[in-house]
Protein backbone atom coordinates (compact mmCIF):
# COMPACT_ATOMS: atom_id res chain seq x y z
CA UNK A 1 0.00 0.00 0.00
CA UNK A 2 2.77 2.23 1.00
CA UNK A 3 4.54 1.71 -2.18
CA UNK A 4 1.65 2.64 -3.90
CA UNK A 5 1.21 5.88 -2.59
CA UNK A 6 4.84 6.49 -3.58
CA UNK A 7 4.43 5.72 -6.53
CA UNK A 8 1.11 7.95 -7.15
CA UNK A 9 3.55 10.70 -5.58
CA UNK A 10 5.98 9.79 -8.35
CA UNK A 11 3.53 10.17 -10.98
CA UNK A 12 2.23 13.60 -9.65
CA UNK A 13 5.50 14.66 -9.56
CA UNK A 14 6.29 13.48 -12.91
CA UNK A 15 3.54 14.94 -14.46
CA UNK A 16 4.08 18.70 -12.64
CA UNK A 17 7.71 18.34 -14.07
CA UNK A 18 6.49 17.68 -17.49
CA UNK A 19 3.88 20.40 -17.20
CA UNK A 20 6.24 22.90 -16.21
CA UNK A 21 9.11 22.32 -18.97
CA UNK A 22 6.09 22.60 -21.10
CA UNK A 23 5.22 26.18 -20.10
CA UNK A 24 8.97 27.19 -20.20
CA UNK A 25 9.34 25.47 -23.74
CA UNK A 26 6.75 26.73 -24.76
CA UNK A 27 7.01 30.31 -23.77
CA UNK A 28 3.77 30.70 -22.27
CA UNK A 29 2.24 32.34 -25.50
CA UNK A 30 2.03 31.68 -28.78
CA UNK A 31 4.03 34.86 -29.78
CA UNK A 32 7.33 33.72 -27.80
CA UNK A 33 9.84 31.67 -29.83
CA UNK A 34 10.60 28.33 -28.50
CA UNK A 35 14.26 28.05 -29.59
CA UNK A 36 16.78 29.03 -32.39
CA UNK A 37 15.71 27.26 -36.01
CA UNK A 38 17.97 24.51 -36.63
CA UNK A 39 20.04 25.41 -39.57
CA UNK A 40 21.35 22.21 -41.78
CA UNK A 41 24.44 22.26 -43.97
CA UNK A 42 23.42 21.93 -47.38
CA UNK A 43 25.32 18.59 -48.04
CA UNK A 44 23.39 17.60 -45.28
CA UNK A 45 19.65 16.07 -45.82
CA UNK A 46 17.12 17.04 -43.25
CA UNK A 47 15.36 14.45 -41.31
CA UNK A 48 11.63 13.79 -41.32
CA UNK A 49 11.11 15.41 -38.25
CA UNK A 50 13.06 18.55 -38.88
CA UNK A 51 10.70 18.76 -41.93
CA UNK A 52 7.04 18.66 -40.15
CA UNK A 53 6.44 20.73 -37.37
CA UNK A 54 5.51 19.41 -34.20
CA UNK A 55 1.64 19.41 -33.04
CA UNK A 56 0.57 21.35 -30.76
CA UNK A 57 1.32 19.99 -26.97
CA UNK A 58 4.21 18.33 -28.19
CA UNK A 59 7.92 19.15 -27.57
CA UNK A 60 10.73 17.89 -30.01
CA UNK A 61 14.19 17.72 -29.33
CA UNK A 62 16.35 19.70 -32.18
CA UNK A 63 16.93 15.77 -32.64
CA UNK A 64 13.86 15.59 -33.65
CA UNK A 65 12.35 13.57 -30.25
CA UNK A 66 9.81 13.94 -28.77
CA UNK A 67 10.53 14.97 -25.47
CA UNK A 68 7.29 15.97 -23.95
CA UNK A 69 3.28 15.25 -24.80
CA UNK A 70 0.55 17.19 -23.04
CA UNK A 71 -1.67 15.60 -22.09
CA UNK A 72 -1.92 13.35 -18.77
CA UNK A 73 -0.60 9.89 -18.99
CA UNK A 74 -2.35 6.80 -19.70
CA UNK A 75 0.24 4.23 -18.34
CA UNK A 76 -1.32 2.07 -16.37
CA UNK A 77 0.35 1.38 -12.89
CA UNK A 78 1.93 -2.29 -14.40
CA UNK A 79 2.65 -0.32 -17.38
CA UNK A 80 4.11 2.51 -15.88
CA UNK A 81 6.12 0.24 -13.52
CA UNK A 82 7.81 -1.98 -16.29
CA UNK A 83 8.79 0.83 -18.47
CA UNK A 84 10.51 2.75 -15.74
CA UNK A 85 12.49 -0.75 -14.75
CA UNK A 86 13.40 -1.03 -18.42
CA UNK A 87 14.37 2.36 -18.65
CA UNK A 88 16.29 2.13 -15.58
CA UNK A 89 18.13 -0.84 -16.48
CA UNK A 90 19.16 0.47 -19.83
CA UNK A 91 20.45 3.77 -18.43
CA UNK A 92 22.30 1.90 -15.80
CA UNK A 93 24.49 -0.01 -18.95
CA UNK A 94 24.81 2.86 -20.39
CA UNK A 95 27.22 3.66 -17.04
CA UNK A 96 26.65 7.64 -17.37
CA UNK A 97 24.87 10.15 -15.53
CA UNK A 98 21.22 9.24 -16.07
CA UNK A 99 19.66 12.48 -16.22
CA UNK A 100 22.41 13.23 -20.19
CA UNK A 101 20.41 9.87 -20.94
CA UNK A 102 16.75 10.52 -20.66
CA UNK A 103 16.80 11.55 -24.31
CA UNK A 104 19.21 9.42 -26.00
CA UNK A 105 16.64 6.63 -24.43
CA UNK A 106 13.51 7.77 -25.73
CA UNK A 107 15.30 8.22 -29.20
CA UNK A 108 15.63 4.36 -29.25
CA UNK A 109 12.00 3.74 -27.96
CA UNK A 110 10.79 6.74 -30.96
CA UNK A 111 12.35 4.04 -33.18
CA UNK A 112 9.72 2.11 -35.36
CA UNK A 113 11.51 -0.87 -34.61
CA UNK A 114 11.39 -0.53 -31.37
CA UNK A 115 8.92 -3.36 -29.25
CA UNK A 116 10.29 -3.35 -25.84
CA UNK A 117 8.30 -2.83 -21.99
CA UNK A 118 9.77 0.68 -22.13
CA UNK A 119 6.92 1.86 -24.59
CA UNK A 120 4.44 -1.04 -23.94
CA UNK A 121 5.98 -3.23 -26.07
CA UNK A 122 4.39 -0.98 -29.53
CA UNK A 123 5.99 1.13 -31.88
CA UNK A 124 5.77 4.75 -31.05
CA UNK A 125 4.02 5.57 -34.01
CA UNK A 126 0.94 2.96 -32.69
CA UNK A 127 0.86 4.28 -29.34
CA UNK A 128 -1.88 6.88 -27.89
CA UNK A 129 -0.25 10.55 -26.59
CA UNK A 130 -1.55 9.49 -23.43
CA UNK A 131 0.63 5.90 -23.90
CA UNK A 132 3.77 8.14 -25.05
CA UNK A 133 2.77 10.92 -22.10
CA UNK A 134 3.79 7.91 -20.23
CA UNK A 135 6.90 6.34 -21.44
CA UNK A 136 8.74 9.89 -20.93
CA UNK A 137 7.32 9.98 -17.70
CA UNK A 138 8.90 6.47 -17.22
CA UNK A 139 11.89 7.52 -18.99
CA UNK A 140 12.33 10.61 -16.53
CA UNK A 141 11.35 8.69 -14.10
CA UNK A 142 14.13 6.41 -14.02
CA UNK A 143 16.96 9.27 -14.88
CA UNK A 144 16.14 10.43 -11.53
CA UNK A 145 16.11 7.21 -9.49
CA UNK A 146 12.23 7.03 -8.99
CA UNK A 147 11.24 3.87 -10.15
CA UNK A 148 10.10 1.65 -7.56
């Protein structure tokens, strides 16, 4: 029971976190710019997701990943659970500060390869904003030693 309740804190938490480096990335307002445009050498090709522009409620990385979703996450505790555990363990191999690795790991989940229990076994592209809402909250999560 008690774990539980830490791990409802957890998710609060999580979720306040995302909220807030929504509102700073996104300015608060519509007229504020979010960052610098990404300027690519010529010999370079863009990616796809320096081509389309992100919806609305979603950060991107100048990586192009997607580093934030608003909307409230639809993990379910299980869920939540085994993709924080994968996330940890895969940030714990990666024997580096966790917090530099919260990106590089959702990178690999964005993949459309990717079927693993950190993003519910589905290809990114297949899962709800809610679903992806919660593998960065999983993913963040575990950077900071929160998993339970």
């Amino acid at each position: 029971m008690q774990r539980l309740a830490v791990m409802q804190t957890n998710l609060i938490r999580a979720a306040l976190l995302t909220a807030t480096a929504l509102t700073v990335l996104t300015g608060c307002g519509q007229d504020k710019p979010v960052a610098a445009p990404v300027t690519t050498p010529a010999a370079e090709a863009p990616t796809r997701a320096q081509e389309l522009p992100a919806p609305a409620g979603v950060a991107v990385s100048p990586g192009g990943v997607t580093t934030a979703v608003d909307v409230p996450s639809g993990a379910t505790e299980s869920e939540f659970g085994q993709a924080c555990h994968a996330a940890k363990l895969w940030m714990d191999a990666q024997h580096a500060d966790p917090v530099t690795l919260v990106e590089p790991y959702l990178h690999l989940m964005q993949q459309p390869q990717t079927r693993d229990p950190g993003n519910f076994n589905m290809p990114w592209a297949e899962l709800t904003a809610a679903q992806q809402a919660g593998v960065i909250m999983a993913a963040t999560s575990a950077s900071k030693g929160e998993c339970g």
